[in-house]
Protein backbone atom coordinates (compact mmCIF):
# COMPACT_ATOMS: atom_id res chain seq x y z
CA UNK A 1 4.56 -6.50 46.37
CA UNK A 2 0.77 -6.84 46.48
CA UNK A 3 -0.90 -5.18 43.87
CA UNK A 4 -4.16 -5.53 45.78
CA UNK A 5 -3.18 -3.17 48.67
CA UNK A 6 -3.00 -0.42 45.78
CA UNK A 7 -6.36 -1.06 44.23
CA UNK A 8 -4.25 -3.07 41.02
CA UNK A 9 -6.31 -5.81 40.55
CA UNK A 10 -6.57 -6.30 36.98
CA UNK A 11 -5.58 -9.16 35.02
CA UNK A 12 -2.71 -7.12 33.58
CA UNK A 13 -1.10 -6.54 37.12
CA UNK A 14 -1.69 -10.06 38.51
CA UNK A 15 0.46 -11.14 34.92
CA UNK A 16 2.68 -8.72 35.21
CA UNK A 17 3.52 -9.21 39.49
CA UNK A 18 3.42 -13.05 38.72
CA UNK A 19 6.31 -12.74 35.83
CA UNK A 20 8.24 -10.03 38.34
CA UNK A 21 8.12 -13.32 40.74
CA UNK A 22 9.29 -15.79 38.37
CA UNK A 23 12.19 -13.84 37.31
CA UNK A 24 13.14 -13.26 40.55
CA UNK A 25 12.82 -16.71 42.23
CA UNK A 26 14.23 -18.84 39.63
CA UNK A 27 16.66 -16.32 38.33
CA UNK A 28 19.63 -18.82 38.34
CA UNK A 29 17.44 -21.98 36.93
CA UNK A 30 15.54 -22.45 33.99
CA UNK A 31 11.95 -23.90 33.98
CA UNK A 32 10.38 -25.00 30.91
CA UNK A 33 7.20 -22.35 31.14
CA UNK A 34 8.86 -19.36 32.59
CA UNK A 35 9.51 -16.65 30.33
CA UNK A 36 13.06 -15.03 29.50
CA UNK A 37 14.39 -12.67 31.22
CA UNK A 38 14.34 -10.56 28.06
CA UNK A 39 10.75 -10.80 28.33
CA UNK A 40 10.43 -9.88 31.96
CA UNK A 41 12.80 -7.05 31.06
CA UNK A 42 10.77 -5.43 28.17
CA UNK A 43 7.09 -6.04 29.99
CA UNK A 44 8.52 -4.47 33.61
CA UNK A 45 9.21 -1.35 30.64
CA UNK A 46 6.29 -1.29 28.83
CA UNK A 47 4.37 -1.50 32.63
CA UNK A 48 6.03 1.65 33.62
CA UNK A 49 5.61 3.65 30.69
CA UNK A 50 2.19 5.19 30.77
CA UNK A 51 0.78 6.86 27.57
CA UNK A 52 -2.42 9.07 27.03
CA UNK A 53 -3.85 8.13 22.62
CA UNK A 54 -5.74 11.09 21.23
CA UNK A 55 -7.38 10.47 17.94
CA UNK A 56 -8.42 13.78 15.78
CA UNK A 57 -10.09 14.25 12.29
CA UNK A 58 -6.59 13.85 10.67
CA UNK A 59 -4.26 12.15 12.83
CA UNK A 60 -3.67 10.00 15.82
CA UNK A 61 -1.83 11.61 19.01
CA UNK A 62 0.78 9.22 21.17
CA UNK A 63 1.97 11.49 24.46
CA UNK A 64 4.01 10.37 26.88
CA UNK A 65 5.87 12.21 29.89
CA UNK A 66 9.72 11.83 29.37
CA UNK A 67 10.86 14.56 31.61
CA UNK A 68 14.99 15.08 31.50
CA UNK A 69 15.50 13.44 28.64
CA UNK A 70 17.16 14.48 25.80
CA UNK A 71 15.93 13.51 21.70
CA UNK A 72 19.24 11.43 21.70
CA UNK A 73 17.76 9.07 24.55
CA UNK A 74 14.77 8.80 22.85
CA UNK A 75 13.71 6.41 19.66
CA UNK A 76 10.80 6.33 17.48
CA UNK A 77 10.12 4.03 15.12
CA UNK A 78 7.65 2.16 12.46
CA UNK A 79 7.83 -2.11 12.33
CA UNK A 80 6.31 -3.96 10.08
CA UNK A 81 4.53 -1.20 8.24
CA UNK A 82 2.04 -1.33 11.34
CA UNK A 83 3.09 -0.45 14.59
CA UNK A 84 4.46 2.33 16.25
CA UNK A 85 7.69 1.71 18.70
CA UNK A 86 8.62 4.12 21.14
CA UNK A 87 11.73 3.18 23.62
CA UNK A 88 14.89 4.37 25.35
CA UNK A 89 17.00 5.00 28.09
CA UNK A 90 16.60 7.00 31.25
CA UNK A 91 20.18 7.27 32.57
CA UNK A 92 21.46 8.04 36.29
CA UNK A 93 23.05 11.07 36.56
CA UNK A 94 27.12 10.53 37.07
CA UNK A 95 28.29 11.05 40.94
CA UNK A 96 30.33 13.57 42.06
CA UNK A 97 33.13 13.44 44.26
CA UNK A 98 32.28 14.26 47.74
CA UNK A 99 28.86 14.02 46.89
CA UNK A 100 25.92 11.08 48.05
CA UNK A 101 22.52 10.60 47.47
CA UNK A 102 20.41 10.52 50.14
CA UNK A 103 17.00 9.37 48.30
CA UNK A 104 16.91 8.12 44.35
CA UNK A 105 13.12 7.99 43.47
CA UNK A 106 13.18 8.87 40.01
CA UNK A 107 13.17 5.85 37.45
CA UNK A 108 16.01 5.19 35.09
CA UNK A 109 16.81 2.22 33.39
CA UNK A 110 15.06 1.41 29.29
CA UNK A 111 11.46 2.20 28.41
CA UNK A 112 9.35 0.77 25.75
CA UNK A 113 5.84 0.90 24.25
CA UNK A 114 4.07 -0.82 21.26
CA UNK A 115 1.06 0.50 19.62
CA UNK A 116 -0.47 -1.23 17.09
CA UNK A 117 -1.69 1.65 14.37
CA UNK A 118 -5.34 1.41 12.35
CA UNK A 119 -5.83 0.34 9.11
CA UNK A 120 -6.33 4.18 8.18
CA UNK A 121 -2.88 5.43 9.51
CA UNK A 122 -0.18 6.56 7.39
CA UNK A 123 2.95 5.50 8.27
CA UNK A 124 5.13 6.98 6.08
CA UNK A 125 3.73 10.41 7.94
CA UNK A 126 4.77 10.33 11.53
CA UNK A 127 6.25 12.82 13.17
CA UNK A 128 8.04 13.14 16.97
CA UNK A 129 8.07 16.48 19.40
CA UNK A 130 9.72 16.37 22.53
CA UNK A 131 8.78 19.71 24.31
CA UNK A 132 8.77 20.28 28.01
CA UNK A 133 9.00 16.56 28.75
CA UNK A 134 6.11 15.71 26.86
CA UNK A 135 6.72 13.20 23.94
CA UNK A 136 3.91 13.83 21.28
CA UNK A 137 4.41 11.66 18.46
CA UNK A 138 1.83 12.68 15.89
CA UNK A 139 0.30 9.68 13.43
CA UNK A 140 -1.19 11.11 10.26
CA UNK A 141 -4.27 9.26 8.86
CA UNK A 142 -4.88 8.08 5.02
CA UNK A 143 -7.71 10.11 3.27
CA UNK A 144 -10.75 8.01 3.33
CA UNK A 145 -10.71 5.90 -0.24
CA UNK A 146 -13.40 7.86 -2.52
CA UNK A 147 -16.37 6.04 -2.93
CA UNK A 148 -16.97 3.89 -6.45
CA UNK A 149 -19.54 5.24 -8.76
CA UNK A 150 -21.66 3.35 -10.62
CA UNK A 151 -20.70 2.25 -13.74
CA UNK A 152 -23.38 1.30 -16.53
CA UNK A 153 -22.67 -1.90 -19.06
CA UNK A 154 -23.68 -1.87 -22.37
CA UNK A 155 -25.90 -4.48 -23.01
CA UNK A 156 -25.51 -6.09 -26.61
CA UNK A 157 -28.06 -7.72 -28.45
CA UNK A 158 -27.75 -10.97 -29.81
């Protein structure tokens, strides 16, 4: 695919389309610079997980659309005491007997994003709403460290 038609010229898209190449040409054989396909995996889910960052007086605000999911499918979680994992796994719906699809345009497979949190956020204080397909995953900040007062020294004489 040529991200250029589409207006995707970015340094992120050419990365991403030239990986989504690699993987695909030399699927069977392994070259010494080409990343995994673990890698390829996770950055194709990370690409195609969109997410809108709010920041407010108190707290930091991750949303992202998960429509038809249920909390089960969903994970959110803290690694090493500074950044915020969300991931999970949009599954196809089972068939039916007697019944075919005649278009499948919705995505399913694993998602994934990685946000790397401020100094200032308090990760022991995060907190995840799914409502109306909307994942909001709400980051409270630390209280801003009070500010040292002057101290006076006694000054001895000799």
């Amino acid at each position: 695919m040529d991200f250029r038609v589409m207006g995707l010229e970015s340094p992120l898209f050419h990365t991403l389309h030239r990986m989504m190449d690699i993987s695909e040409e030399g699927a069977g054989e392994k070259t010494h610079n080409a990343p995994t396909q673990t890698y390829v995996r996770d950055a194709k889910a990370m690409a195609a997980t969109a997410a809108d960052v709010k920041e407010y007086p108190n707290s930091y605000v991750f949303l992202i659309d998960m429509p038809g999911l249920k909390s089960g499918d969903i994970k959110v979680q803290v690694e090493d005491d500074n950044v915020l994992l969300i991931s999970g796994e949009r599954k196809r719906e089972e068939e039916k007997e007697g019944v075919k699809f005649l278009r499948m345009e919705r995505r399913v497979g694993k998602f994934m994003r990685k946000f790397v949190l401020p100094e200032n956020a308090n990760t022991d204080a995060v907190s995840a709403v799914c409502q109306d397909g909307v994942l909001s995953v709400i980051v409270q900040k630390l209280p801003p460290p009070e500010p040292k007062k002057p101290r006076t020294i006694e000054v001895k004489i000799a």
